[in-house]
C-alpha atoms as a PDB file:
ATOM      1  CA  UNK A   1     194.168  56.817 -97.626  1.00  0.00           C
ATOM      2  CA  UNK A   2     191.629  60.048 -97.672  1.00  0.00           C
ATOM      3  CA  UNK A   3     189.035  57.414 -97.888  1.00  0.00           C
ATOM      4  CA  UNK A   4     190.277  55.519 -94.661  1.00  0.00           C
ATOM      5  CA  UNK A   5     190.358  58.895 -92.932  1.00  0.00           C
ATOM      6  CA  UNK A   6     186.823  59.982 -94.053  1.00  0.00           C
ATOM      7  CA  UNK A   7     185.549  56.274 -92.914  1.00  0.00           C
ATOM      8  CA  UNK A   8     187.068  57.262 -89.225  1.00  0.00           C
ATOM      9  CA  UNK A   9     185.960  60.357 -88.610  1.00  0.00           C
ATOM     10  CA  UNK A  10     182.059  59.240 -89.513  1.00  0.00           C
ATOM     11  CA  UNK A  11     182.786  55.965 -87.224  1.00  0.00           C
ATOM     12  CA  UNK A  12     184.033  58.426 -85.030  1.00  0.00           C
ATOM     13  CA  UNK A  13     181.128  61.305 -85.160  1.00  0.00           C
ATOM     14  CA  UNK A  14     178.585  58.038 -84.743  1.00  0.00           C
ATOM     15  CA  UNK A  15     180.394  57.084 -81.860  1.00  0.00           C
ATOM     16  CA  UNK A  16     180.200  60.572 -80.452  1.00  0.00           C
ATOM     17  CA  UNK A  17     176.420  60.205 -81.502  1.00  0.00           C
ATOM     18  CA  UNK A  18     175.972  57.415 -79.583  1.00  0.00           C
ATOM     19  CA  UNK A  19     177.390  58.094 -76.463  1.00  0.00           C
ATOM     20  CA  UNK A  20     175.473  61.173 -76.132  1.00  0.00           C
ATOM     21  CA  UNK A  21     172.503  59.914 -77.025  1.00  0.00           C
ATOM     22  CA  UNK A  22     173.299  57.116 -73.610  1.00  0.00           C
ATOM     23  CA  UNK A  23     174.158  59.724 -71.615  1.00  0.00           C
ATOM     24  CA  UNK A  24     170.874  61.729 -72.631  1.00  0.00           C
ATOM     25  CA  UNK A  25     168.353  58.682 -71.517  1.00  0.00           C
ATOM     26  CA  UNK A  26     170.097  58.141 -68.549  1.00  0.00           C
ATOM     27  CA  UNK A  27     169.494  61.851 -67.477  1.00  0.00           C
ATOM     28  CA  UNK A  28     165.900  61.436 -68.551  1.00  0.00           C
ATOM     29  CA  UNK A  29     165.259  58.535 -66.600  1.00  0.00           C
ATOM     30  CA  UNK A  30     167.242  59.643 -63.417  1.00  0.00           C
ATOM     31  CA  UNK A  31     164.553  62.547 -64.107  1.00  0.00           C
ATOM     32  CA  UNK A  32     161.394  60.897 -65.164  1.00  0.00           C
ATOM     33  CA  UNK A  33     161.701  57.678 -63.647  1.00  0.00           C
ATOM     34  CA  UNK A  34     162.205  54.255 -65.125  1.00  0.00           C
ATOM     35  CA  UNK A  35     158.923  54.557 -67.680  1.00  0.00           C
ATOM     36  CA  UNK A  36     160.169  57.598 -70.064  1.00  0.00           C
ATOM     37  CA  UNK A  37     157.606  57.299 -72.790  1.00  0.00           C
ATOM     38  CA  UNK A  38     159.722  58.367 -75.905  1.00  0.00           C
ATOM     39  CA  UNK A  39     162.501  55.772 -74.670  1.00  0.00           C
ATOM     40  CA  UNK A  40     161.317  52.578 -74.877  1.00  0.00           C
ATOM     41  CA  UNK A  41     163.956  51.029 -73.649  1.00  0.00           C
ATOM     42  CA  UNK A  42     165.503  50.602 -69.555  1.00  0.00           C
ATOM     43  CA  UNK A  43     168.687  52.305 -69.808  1.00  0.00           C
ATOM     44  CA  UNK A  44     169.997  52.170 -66.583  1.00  0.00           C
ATOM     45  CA  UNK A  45     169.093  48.650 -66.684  1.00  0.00           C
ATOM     46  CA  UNK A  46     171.120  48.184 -69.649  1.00  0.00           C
ATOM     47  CA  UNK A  47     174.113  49.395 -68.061  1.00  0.00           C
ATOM     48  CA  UNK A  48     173.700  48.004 -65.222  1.00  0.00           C
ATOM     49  CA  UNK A  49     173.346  44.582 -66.725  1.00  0.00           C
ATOM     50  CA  UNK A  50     176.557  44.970 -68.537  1.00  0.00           C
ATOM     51  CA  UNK A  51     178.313  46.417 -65.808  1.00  0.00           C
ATOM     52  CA  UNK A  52     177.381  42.810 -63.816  1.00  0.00           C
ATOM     53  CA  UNK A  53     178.630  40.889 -66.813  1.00  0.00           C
ATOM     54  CA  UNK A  54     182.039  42.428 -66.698  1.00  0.00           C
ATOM     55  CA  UNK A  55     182.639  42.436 -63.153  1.00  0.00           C
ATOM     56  CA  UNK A  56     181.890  38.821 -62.968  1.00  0.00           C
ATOM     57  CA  UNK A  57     184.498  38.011 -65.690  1.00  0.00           C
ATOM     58  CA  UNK A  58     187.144  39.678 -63.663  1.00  0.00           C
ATOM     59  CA  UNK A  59     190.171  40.602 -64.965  1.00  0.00           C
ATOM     60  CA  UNK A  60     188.830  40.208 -68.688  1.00  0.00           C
ATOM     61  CA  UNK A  61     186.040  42.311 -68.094  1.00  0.00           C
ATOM     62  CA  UNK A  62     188.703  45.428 -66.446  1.00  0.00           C
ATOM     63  CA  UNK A  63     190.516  44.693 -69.518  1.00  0.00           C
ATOM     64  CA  UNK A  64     187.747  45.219 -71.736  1.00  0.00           C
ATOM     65  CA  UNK A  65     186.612  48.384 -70.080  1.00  0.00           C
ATOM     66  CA  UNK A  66     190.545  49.451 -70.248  1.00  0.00           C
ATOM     67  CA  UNK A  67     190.420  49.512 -74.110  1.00  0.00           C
ATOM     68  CA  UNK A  68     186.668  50.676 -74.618  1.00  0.00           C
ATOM     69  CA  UNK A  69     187.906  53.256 -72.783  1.00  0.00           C
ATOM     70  CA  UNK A  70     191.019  53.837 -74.171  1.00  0.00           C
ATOM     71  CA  UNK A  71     189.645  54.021 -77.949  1.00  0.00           C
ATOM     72  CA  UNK A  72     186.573  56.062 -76.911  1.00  0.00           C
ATOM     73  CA  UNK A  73     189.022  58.780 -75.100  1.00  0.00           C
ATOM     74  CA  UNK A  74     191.693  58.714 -78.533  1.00  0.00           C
ATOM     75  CA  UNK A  75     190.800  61.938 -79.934  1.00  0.00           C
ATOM     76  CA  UNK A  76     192.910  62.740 -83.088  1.00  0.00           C
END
């Protein structure tokens, strides 16, 4: 079961990764505007886009945002 533990915590640290990486492109293009040239993608966009796609699936979508937040915020 080490294994299944050592297989968590790198999902985990990725994760971690990940989110911080989000959260650093949305400062940089709340700074530098929408054309940041070492991100090539819209950020805020993105969110925004997926933000529309939940809210229009209503109670799913709340759901869904419930347990993405649920399992990002479960901290060992």
């Amino acid at each position: 079961m080490e294994w299944l533990q050592k297989a968590t915590g790198g999902l985990r640290s990725l994760t971690e990764l990940g989110l911080a990486l989000l959260g650093f492109g949305v400062v940089a293009q709340i700074l530098f505007g929408a054309t940041v040239p070492f991100i090539q993608v819209d950020v805020i966009g993105s969110i925004v886009d997926i933000t529309k796609q939940l809210g229009s699936e209503g109670l799913v979508g709340l759901v869904a945002v419930w347990v993405l937040a649920h399992v990002m915020s479960k901290k060992d």
